[in-house]
PDB file of N, CA and C in Angstrom:
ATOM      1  N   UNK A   1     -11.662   1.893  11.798  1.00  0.00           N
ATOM      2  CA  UNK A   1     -11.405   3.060  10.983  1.00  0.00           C
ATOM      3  C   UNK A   1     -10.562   2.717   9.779  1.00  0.00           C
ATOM      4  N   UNK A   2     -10.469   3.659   9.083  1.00  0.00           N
ATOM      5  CA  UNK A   2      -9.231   3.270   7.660  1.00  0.00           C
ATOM      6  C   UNK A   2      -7.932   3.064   7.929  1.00  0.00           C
ATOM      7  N   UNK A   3      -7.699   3.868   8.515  1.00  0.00           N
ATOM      8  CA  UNK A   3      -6.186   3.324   9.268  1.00  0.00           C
ATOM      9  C   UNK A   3      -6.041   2.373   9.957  1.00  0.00           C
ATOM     10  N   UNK A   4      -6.887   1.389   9.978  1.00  0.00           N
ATOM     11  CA  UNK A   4      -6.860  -0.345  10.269  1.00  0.00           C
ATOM     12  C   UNK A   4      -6.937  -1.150   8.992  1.00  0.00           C
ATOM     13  N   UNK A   5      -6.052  -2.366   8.882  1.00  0.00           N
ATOM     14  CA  UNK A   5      -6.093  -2.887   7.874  1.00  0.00           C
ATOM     15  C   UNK A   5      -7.488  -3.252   7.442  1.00  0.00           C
ATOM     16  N   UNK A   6      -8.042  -4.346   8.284  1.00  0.00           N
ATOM     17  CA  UNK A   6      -9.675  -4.376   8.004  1.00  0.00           C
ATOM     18  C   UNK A   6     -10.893  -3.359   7.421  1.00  0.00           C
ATOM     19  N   UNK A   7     -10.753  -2.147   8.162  1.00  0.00           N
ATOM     20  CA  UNK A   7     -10.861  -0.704   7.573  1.00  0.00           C
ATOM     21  C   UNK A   7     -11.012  -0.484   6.061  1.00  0.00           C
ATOM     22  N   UNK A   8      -9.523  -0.374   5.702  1.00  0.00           N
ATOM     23  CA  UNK A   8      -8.942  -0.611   4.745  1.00  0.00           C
ATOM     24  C   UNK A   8      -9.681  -1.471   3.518  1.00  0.00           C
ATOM     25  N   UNK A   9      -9.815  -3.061   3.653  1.00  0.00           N
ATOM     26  CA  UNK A   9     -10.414  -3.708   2.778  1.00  0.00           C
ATOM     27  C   UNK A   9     -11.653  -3.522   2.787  1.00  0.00           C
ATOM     28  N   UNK A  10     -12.584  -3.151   3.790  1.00  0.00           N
ATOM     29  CA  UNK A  10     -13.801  -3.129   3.725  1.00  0.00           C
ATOM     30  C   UNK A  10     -14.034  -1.526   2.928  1.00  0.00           C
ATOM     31  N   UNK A  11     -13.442  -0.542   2.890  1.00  0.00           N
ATOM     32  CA  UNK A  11     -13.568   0.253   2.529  1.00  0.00           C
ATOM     33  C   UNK A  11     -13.435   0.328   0.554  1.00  0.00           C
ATOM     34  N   UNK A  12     -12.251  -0.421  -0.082  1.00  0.00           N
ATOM     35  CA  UNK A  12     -11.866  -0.988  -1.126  1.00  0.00           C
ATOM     36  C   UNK A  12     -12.760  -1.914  -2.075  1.00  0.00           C
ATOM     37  N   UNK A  13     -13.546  -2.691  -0.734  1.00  0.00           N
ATOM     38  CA  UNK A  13     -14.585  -3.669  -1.573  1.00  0.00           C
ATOM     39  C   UNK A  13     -16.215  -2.620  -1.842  1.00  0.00           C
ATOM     40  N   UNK A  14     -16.085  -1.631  -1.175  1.00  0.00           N
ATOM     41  CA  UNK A  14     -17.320  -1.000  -1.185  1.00  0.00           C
ATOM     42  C   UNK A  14     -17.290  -0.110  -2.571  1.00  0.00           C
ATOM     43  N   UNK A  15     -15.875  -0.208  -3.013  1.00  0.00           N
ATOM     44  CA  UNK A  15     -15.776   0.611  -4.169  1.00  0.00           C
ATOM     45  C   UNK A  15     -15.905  -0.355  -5.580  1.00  0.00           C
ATOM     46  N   UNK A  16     -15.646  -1.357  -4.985  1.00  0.00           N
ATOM     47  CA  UNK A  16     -15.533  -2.399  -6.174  1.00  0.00           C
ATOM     48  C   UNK A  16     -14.117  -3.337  -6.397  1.00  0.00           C
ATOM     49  N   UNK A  17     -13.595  -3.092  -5.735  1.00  0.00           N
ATOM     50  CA  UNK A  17     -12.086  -3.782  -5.459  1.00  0.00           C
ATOM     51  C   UNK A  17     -11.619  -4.762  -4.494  1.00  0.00           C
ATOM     52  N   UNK A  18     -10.970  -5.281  -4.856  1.00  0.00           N
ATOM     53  CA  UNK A  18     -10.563  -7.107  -4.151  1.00  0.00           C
ATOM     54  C   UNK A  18      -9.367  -6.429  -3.520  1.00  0.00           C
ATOM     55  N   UNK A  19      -8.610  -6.843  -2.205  1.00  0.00           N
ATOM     56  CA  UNK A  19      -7.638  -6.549  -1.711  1.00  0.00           C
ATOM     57  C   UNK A  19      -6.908  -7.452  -1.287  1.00  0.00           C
ATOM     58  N   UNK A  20      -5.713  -7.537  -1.879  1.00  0.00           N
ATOM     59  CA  UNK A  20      -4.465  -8.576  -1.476  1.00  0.00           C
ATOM     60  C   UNK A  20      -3.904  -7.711  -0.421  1.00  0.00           C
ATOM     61  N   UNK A  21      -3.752  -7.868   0.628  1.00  0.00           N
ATOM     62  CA  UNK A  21      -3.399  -7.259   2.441  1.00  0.00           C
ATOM     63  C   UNK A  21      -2.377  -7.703   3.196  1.00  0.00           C
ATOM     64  N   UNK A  22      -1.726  -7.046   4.016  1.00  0.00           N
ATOM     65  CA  UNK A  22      -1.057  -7.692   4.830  1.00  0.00           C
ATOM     66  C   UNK A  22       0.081  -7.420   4.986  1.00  0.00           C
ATOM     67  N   UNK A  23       1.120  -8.299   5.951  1.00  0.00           N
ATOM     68  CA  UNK A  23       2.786  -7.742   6.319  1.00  0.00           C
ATOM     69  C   UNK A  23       3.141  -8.538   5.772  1.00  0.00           C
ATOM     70  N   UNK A  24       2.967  -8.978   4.767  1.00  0.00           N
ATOM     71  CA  UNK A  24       4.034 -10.297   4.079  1.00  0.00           C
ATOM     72  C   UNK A  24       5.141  -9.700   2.827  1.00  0.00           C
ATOM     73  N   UNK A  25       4.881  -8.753   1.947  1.00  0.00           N
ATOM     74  CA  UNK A  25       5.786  -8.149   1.389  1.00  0.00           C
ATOM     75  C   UNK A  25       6.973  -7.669   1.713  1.00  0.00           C
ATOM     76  N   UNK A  26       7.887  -7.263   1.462  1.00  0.00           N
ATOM     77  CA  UNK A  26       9.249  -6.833   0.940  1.00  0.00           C
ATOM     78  C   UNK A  26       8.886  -5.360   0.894  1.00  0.00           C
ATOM     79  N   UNK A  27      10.010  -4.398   1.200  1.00  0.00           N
ATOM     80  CA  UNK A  27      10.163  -3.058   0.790  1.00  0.00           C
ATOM     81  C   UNK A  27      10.263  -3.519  -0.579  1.00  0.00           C
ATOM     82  N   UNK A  28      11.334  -4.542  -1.191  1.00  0.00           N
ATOM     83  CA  UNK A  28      11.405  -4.508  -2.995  1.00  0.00           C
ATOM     84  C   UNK A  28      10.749  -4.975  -3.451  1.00  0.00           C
ATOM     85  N   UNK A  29       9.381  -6.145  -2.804  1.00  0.00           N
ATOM     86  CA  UNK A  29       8.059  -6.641  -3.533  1.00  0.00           C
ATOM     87  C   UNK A  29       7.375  -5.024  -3.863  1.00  0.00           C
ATOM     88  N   UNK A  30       7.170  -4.390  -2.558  1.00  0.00           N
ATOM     89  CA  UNK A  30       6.088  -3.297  -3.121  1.00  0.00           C
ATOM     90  C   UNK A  30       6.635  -2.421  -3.780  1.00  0.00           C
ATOM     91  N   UNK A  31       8.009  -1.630  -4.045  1.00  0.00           N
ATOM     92  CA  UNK A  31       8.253  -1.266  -5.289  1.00  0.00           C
ATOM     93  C   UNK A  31       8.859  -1.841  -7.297  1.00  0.00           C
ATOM     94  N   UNK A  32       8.606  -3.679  -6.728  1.00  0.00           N
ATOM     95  CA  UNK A  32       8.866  -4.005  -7.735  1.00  0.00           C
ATOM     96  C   UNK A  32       6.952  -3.852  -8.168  1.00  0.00           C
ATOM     97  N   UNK A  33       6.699  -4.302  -7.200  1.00  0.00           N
ATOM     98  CA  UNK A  33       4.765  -4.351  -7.934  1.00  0.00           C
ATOM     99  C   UNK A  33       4.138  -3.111  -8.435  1.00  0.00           C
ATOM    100  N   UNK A  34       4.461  -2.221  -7.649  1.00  0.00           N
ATOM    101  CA  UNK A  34       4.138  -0.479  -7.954  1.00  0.00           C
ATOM    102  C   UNK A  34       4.885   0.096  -9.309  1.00  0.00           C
ATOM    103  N   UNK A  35       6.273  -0.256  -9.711  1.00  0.00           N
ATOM    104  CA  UNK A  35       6.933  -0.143 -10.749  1.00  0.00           C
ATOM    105  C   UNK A  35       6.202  -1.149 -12.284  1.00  0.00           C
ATOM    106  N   UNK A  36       5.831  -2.055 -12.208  1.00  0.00           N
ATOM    107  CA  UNK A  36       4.634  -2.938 -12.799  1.00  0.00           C
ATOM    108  C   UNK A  36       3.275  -2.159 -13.518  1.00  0.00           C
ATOM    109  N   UNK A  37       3.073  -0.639 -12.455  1.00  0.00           N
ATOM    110  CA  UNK A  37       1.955  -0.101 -13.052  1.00  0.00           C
ATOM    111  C   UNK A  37       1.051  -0.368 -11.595  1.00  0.00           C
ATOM    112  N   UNK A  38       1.050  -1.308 -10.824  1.00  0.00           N
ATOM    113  CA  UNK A  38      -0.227  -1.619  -9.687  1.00  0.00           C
ATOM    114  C   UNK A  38      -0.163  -0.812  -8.481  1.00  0.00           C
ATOM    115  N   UNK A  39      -0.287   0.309  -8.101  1.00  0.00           N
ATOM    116  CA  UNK A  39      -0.111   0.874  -6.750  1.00  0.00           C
ATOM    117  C   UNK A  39      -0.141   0.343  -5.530  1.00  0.00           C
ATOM    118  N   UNK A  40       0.232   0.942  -4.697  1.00  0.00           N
ATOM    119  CA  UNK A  40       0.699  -0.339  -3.333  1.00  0.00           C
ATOM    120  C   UNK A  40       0.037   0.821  -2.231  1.00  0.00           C
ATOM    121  N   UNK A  41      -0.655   0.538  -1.472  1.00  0.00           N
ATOM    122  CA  UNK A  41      -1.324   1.294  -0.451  1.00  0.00           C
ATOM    123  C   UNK A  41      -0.550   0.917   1.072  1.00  0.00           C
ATOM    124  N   UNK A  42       0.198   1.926   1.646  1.00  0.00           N
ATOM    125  CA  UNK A  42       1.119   1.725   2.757  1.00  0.00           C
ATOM    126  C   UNK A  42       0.804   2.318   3.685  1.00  0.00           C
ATOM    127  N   UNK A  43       1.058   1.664   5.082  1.00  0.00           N
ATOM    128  CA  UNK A  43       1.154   2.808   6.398  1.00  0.00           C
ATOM    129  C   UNK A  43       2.323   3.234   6.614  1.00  0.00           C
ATOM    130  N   UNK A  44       2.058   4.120   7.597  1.00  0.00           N
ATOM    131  CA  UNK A  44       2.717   4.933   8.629  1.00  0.00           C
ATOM    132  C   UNK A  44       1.875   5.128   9.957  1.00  0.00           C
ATOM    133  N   UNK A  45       2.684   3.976  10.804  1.00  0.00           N
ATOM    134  CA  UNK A  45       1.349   3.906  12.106  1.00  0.00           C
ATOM    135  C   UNK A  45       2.074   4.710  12.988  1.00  0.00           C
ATOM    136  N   UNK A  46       1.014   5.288  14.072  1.00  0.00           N
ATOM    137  CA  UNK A  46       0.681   6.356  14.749  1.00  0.00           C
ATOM    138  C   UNK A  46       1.879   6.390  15.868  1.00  0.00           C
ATOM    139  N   UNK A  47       2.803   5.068  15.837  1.00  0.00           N
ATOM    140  CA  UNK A  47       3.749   5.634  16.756  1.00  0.00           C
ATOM    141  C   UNK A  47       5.188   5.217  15.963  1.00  0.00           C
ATOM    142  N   UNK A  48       4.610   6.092  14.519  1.00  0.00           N
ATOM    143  CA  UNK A  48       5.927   6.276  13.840  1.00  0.00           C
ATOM    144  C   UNK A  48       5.720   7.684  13.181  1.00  0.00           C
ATOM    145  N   UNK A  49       4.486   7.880  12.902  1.00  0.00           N
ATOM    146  CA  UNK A  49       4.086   9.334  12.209  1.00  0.00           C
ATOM    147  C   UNK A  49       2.973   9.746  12.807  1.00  0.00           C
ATOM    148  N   UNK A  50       2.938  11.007  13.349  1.00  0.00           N
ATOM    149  CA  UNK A  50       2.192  11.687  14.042  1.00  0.00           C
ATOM    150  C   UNK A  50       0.641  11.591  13.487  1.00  0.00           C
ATOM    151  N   UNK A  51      -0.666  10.559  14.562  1.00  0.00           N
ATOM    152  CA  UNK A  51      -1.502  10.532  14.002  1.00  0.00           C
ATOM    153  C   UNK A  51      -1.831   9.440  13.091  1.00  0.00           C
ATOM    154  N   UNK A  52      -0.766   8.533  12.704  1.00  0.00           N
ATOM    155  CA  UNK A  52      -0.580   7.946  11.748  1.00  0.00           C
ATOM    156  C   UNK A  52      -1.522   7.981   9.758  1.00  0.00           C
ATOM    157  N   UNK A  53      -0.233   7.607   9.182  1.00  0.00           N
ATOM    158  CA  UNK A  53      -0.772   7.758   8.147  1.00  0.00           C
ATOM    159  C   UNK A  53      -0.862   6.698   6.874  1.00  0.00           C
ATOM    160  N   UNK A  54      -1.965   7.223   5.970  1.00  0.00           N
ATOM    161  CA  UNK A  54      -1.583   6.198   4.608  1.00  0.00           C
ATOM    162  C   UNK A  54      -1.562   6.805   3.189  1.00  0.00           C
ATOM    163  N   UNK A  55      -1.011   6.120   2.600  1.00  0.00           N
ATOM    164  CA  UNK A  55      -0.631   6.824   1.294  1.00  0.00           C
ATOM    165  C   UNK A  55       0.031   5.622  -0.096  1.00  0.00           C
ATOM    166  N   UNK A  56       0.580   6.068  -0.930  1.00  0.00           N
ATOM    167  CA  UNK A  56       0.366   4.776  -2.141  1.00  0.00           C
ATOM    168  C   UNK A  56       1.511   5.277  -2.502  1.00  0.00           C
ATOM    169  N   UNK A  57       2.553   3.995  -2.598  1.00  0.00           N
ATOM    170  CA  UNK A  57       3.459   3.911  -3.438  1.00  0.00           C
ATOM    171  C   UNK A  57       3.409   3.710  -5.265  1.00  0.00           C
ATOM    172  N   UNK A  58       4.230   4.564  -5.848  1.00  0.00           N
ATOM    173  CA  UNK A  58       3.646   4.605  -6.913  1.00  0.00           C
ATOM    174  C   UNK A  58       4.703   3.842  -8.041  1.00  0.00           C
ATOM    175  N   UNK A  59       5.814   4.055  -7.092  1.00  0.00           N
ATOM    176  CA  UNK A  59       7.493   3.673  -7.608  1.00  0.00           C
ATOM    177  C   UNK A  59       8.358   3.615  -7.035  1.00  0.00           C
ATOM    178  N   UNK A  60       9.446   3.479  -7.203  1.00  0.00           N
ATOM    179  CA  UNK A  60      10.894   3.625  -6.558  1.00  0.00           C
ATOM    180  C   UNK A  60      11.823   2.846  -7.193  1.00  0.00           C
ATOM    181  N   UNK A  61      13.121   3.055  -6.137  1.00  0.00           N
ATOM    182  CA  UNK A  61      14.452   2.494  -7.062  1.00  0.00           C
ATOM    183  C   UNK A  61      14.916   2.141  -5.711  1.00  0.00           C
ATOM    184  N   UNK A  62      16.380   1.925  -5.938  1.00  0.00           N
ATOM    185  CA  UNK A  62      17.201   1.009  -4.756  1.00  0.00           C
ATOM    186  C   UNK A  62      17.114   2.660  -3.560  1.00  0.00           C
ATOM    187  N   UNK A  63      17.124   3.818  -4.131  1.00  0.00           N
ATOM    188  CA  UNK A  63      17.121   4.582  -3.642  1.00  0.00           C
ATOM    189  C   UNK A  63      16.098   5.910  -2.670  1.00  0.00           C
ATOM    190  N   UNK A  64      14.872   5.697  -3.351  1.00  0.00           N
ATOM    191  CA  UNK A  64      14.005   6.418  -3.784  1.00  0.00           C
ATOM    192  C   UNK A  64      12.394   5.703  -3.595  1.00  0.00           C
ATOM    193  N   UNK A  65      12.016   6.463  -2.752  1.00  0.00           N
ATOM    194  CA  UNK A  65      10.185   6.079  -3.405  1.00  0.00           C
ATOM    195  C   UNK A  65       9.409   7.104  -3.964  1.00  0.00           C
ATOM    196  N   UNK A  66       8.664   6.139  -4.979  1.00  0.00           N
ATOM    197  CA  UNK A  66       7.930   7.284  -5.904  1.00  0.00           C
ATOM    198  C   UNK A  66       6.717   6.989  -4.689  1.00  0.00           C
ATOM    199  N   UNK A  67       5.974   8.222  -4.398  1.00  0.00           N
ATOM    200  CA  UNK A  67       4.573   8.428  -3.838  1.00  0.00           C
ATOM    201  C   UNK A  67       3.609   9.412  -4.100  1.00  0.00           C
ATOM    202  N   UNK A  68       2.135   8.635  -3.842  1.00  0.00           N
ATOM    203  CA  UNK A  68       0.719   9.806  -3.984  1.00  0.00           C
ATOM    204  C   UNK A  68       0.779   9.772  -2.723  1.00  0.00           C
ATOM    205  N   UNK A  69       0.141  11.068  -2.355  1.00  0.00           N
ATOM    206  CA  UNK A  69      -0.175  11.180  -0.778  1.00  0.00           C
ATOM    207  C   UNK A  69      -1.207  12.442  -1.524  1.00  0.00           C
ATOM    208  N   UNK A  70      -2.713  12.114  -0.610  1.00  0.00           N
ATOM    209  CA  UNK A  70      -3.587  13.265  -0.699  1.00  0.00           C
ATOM    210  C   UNK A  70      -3.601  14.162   0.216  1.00  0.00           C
ATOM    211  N   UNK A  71      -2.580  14.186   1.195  1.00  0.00           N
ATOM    212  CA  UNK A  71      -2.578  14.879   2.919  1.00  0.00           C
ATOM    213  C   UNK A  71      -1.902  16.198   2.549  1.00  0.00           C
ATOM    214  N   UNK A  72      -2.509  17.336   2.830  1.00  0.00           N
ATOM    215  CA  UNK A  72      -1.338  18.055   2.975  1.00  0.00           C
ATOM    216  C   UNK A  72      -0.061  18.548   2.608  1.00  0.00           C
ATOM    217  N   UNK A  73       0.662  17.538   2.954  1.00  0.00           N
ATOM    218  CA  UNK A  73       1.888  17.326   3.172  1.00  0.00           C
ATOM    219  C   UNK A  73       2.416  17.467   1.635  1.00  0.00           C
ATOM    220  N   UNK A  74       1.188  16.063   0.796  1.00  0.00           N
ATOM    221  CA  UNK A  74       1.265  16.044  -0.292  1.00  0.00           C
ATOM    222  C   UNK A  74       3.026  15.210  -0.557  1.00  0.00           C
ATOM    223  N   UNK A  75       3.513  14.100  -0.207  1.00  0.00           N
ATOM    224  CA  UNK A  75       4.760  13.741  -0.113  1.00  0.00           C
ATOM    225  C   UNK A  75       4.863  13.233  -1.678  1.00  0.00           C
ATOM    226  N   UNK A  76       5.807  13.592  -2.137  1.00  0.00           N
ATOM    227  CA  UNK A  76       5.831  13.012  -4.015  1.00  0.00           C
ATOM    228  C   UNK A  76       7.185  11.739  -4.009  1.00  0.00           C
ATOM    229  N   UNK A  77       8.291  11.886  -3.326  1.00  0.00           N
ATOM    230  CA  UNK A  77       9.412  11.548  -3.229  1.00  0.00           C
ATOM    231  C   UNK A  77       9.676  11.528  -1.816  1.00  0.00           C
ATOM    232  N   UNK A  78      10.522  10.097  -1.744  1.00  0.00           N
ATOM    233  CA  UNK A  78      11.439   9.861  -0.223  1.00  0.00           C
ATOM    234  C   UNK A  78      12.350   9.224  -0.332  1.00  0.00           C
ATOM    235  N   UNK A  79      13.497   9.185   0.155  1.00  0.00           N
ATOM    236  CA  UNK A  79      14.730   8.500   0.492  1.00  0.00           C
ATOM    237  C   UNK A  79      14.149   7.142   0.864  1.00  0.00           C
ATOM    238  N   UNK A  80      14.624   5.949   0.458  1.00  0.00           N
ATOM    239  CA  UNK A  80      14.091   4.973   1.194  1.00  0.00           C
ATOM    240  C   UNK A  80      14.468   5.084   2.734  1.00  0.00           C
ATOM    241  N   UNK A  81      15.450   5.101   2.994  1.00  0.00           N
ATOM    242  CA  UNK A  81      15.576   4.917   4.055  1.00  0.00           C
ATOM    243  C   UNK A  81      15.215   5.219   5.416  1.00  0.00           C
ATOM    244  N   UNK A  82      14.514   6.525   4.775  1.00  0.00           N
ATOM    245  CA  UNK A  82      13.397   7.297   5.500  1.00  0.00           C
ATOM    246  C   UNK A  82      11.918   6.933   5.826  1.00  0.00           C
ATOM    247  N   UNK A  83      11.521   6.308   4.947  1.00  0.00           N
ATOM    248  CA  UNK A  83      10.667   5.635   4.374  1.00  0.00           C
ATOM    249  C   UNK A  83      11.085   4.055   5.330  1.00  0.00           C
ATOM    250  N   UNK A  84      11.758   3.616   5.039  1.00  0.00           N
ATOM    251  CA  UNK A  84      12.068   2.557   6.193  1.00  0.00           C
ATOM    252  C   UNK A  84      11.762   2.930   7.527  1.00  0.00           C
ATOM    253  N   UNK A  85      12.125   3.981   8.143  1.00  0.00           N
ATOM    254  CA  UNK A  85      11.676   3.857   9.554  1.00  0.00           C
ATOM    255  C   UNK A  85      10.200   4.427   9.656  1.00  0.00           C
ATOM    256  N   UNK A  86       9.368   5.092   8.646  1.00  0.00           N
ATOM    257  CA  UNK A  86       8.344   5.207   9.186  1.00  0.00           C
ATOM    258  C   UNK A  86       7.195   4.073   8.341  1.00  0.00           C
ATOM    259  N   UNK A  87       7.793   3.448   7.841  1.00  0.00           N
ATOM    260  CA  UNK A  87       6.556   1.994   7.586  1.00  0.00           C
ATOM    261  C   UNK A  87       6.374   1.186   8.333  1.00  0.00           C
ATOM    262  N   UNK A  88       5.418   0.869   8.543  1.00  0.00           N
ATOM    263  CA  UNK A  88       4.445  -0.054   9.447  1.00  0.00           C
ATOM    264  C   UNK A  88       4.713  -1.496   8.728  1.00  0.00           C
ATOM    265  N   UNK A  89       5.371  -1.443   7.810  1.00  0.00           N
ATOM    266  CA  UNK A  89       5.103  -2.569   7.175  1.00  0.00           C
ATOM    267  C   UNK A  89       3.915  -3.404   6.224  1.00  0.00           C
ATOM    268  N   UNK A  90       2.698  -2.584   6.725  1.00  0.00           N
ATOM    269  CA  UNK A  90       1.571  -3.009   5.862  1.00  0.00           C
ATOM    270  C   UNK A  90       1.602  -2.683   4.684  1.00  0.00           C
ATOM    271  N   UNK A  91       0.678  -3.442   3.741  1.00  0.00           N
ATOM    272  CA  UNK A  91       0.742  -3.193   2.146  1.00  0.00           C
ATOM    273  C   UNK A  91      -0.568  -3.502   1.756  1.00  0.00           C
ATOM    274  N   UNK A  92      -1.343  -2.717   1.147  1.00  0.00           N
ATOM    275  CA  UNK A  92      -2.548  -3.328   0.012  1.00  0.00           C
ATOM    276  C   UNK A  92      -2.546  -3.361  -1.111  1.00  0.00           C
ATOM    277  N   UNK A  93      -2.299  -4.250  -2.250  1.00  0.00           N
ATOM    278  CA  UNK A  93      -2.715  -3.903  -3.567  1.00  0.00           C
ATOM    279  C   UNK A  93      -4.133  -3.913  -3.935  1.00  0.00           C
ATOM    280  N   UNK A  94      -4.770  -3.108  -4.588  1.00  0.00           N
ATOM    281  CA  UNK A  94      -6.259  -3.752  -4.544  1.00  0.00           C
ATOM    282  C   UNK A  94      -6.693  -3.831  -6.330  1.00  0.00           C
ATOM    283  N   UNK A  95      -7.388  -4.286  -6.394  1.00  0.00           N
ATOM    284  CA  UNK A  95      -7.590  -4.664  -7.817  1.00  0.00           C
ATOM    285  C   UNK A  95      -9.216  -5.186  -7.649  1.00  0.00           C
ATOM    286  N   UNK A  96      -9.108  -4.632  -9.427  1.00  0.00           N
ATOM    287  CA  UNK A  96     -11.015  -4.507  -9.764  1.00  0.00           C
ATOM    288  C   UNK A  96     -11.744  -6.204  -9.020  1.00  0.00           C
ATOM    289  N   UNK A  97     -12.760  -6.190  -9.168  1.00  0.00           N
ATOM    290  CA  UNK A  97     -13.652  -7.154  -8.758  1.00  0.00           C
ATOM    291  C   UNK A  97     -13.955  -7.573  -9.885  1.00  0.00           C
TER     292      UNK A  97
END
């Protein structure tokens, strides 16, 4: 499903996009890369957020994440630190083909 990383890239390449993946980033890699202009595609797995979820970092600061979220919820802004306990740690940047 999409909420699997694999998911995820296979879903990205069907659109036309290459995906750099994985737990290897930094909370400050993906808002230094997202601050750059490149969006950062993040979880929230299912036994941290109900259902688990994903959504795109768009920005942030030492304090703050900038976010798109299409859910609902619609989340624009978070405390990092909040944001710390419900990341999974995963990250996608994806970029054209």
């Amino acid at each position: 499903g999409l909420l699997e990383d694999v998911g995820l890239a296979r879903t990205l390449a069907q659109f036309g996009f290459k995906a750099s993946w994985g737990y290897q980033l930094s909370l400050d890699q993906v808002i230094a890369t997202a601050n750059k202009g490149q969006p950062v595609i993040v979880d929230f797995p299912p036994d941290r957020f109900a259902g688990g979820h994903l959504l795109v970092v768009t920005g942030g600061t030492a304090d703050s994440m900038s976010l798109a979220d299409s859910s609902g919820l619609n989340m624009r802004t978070m405390a990092r630190a909040r944001f710390l306990q419900l990341w999974g740690g995963f990250s996608a940047v994806a970029t054209p083909r």
